[in-house]
Protein backbone atom coordinates (compact mmCIF):
# COMPACT_ATOMS: atom_id res chain seq x y z
CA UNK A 1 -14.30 -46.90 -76.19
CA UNK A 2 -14.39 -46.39 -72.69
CA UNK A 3 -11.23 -45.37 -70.75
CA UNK A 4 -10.90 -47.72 -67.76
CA UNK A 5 -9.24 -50.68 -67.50
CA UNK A 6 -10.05 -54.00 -68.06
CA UNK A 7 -9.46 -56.70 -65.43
CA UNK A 8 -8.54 -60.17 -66.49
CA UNK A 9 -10.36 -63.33 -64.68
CA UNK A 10 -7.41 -64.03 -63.10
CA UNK A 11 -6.79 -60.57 -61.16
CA UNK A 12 -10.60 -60.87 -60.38
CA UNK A 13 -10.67 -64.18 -59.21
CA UNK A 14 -7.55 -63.51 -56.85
CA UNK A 15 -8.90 -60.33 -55.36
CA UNK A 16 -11.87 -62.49 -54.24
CA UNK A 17 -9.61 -64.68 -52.86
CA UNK A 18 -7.93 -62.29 -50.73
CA UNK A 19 -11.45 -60.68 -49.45
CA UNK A 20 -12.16 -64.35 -48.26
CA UNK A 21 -8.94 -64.69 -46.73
CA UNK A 22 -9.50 -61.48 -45.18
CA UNK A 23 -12.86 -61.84 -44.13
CA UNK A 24 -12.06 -65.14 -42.49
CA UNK A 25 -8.80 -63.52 -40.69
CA UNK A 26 -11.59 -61.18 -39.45
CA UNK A 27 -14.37 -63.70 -38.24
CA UNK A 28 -11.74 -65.59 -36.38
CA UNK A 29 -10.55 -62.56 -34.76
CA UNK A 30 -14.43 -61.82 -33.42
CA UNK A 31 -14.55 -65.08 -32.05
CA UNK A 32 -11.23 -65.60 -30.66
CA UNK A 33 -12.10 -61.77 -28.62
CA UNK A 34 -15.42 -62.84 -27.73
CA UNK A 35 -13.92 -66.25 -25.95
CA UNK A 36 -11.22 -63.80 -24.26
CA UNK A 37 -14.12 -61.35 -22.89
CA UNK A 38 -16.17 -64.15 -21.77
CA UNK A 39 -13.45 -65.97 -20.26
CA UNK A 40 -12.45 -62.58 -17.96
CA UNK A 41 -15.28 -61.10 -17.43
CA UNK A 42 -16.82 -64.05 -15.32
CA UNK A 43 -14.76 -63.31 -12.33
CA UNK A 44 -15.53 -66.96 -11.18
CA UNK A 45 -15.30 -70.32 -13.51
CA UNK A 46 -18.42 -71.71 -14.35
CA UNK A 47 -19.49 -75.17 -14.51
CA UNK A 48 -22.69 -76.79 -15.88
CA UNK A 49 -22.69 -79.24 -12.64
CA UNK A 50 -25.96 -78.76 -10.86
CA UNK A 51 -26.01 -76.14 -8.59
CA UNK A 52 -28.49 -75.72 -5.62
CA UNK A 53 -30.41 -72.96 -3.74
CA UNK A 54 -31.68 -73.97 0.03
CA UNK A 55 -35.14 -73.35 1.55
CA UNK A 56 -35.95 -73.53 5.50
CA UNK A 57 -37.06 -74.46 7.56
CA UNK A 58 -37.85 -78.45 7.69
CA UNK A 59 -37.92 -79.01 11.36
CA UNK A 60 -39.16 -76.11 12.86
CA UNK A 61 -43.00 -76.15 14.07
CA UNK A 62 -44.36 -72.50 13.94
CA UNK A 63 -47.51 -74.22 16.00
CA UNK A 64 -45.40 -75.55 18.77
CA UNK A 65 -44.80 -73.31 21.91
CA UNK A 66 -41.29 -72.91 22.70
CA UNK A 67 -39.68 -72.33 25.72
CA UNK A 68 -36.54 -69.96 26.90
CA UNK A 69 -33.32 -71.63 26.53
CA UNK A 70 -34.38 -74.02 24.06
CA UNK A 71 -32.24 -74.71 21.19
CA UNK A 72 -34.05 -74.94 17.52
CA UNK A 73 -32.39 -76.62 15.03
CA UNK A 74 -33.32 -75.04 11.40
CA UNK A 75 -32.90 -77.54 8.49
CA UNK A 76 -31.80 -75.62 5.11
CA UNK A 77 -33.37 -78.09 1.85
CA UNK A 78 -31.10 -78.18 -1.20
CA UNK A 79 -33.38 -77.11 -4.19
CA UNK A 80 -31.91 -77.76 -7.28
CA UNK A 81 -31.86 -74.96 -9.49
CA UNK A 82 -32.78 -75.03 -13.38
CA UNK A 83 -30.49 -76.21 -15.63
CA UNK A 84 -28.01 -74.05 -17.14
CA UNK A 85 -24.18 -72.57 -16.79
CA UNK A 86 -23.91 -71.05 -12.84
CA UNK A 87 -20.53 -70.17 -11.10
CA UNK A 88 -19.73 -71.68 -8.02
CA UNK A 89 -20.75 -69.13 -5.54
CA UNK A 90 -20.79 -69.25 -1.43
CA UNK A 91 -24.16 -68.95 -0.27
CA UNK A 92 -24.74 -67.72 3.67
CA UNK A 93 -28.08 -68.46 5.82
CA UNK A 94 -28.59 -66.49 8.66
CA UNK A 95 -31.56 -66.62 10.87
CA UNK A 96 -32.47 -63.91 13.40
CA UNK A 97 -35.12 -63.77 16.23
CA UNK A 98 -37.21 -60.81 16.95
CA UNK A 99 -38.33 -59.18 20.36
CA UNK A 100 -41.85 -60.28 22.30
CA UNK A 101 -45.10 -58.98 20.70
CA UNK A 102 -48.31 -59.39 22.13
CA UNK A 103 -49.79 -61.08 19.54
CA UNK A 104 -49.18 -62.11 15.74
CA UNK A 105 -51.26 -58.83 14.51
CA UNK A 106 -48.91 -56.91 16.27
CA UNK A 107 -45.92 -58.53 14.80
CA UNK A 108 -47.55 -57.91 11.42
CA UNK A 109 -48.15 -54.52 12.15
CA UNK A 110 -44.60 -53.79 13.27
CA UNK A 111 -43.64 -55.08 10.18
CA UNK A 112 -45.96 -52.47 8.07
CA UNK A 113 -45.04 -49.90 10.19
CA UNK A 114 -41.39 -50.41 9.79
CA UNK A 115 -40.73 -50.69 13.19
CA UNK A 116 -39.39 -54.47 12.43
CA UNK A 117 -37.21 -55.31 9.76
CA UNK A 118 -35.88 -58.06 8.45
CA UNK A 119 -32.64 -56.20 7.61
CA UNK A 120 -32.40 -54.04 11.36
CA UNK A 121 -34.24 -55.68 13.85
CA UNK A 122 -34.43 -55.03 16.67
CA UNK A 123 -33.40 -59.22 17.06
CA UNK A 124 -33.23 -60.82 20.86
CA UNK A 125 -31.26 -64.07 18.97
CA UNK A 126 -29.08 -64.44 16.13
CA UNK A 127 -27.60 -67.92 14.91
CA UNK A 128 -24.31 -67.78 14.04
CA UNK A 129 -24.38 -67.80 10.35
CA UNK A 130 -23.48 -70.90 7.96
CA UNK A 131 -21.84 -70.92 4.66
CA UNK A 132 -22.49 -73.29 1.86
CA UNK A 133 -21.78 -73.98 -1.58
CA UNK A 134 -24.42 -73.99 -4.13
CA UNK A 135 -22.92 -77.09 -5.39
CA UNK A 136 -23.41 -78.78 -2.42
CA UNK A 137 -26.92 -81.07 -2.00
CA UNK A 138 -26.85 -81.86 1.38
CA UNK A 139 -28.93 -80.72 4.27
CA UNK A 140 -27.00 -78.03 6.30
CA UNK A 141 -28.69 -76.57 10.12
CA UNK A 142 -28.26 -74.11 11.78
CA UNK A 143 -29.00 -73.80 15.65
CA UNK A 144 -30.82 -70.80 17.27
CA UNK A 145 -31.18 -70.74 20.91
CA UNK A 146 -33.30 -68.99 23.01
CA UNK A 147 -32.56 -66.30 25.11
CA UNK A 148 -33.40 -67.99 28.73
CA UNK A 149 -34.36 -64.49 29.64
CA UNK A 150 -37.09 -64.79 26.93
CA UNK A 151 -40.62 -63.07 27.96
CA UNK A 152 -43.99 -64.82 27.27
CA UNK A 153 -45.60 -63.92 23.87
CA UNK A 154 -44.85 -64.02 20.09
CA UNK A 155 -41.99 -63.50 18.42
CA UNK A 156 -41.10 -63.87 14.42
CA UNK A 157 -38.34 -66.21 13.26
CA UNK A 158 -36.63 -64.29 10.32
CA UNK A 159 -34.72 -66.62 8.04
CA UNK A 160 -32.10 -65.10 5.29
CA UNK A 161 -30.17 -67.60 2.21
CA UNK A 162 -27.97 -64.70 0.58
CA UNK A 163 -25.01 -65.07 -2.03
CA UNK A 164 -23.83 -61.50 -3.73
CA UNK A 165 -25.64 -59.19 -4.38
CA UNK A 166 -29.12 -61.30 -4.28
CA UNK A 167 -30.87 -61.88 -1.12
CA UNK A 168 -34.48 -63.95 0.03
CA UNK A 169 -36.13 -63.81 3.25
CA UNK A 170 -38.49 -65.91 5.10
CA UNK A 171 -40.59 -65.83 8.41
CA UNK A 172 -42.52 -67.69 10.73
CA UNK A 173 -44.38 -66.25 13.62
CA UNK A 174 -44.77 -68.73 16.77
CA UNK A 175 -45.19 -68.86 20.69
CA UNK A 176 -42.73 -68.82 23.55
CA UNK A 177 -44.24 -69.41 27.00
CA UNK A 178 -41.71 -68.74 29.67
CA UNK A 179 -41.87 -71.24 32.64
């Protein structure tokens, strides 16, 4: 004969009851924490309506010469984005004009060199900037004029959609011929 204790079916039964009850206590806990997290560490609700990014510049004729003082108007697309869960954030477009260059090459090379930035410059125009939802789906434009002191040559249109932390940049190199 061995010396340990025997268990009925009905002690063994009810401790398995108890690890079930236990066991559920602790799932619901998980998922009740995991809701809570979620829930705070957002920052901003989210929604599953569709949310939109915007692309420029429908409009605007990099071919056509411009001419000092003119105003452009810059036409911002709604894309829709892919579907999923996105917070409603603001999104800002800027665009910015750069200084004369002889030609596009030189613009380009500028560029390499570092010499022109899209983040610093150096910029003769700057539109004021326009803020947007990315739940809205309507066509938003900005206006950029001209400096009427504008010299002849080329000059690179610099385009910016930004929300947070997460930026994209565009350009378009084109002609102004002074009068």
């Amino acid at each position: 004969m061995d010396g340990t204790p025997k268990r009925s079916v009905g002690d063994t039964i009810g401790q398995l009851v108890v690890i079930a009850i236990l066991i559920g206590i602790l799932i619901g806990a998980v998922v009740l924490l995991r809701d809570y997290v979620d829930s705070h560490n957002s920052g901003t609700p989210t929604s599953t309506r569709a949310t939109f990014s915007f692309n420029c510049c429908t409009g605007f004729n990099p071919n056509a010469v411009y001419r000092p003082g003119e105003i452009v108007h810059l036409s911002w697309t709604p894309v829709e984005a892919s579907s999923g869960t996105y917070p409603a954030r603001t999104i800002t477009l800027t665009a910015y004009l750069s200084n004369s260059f002889a030609s596009p090459e030189a613009i380009k090379s500028a560029t390499r060199s570092g010499s022109l930035s899209v983040s610093r410059g150096p910029f003769v125009a700057v539109a004021d900037p326009v803020r947007v939802s990315n739940r809205s789906s309507s066509v938003t434009t900005l206006t950029l004029r001209i400096p009427s002191d504008a010299h002849t040559g080329y000059y690179e249109l610099v385009t910016t959609t930004s929300q947070r932390d997460l930026s994209n940049s565009g350009a378009s190199i084109f002609k102004i011929r002074g009068s």
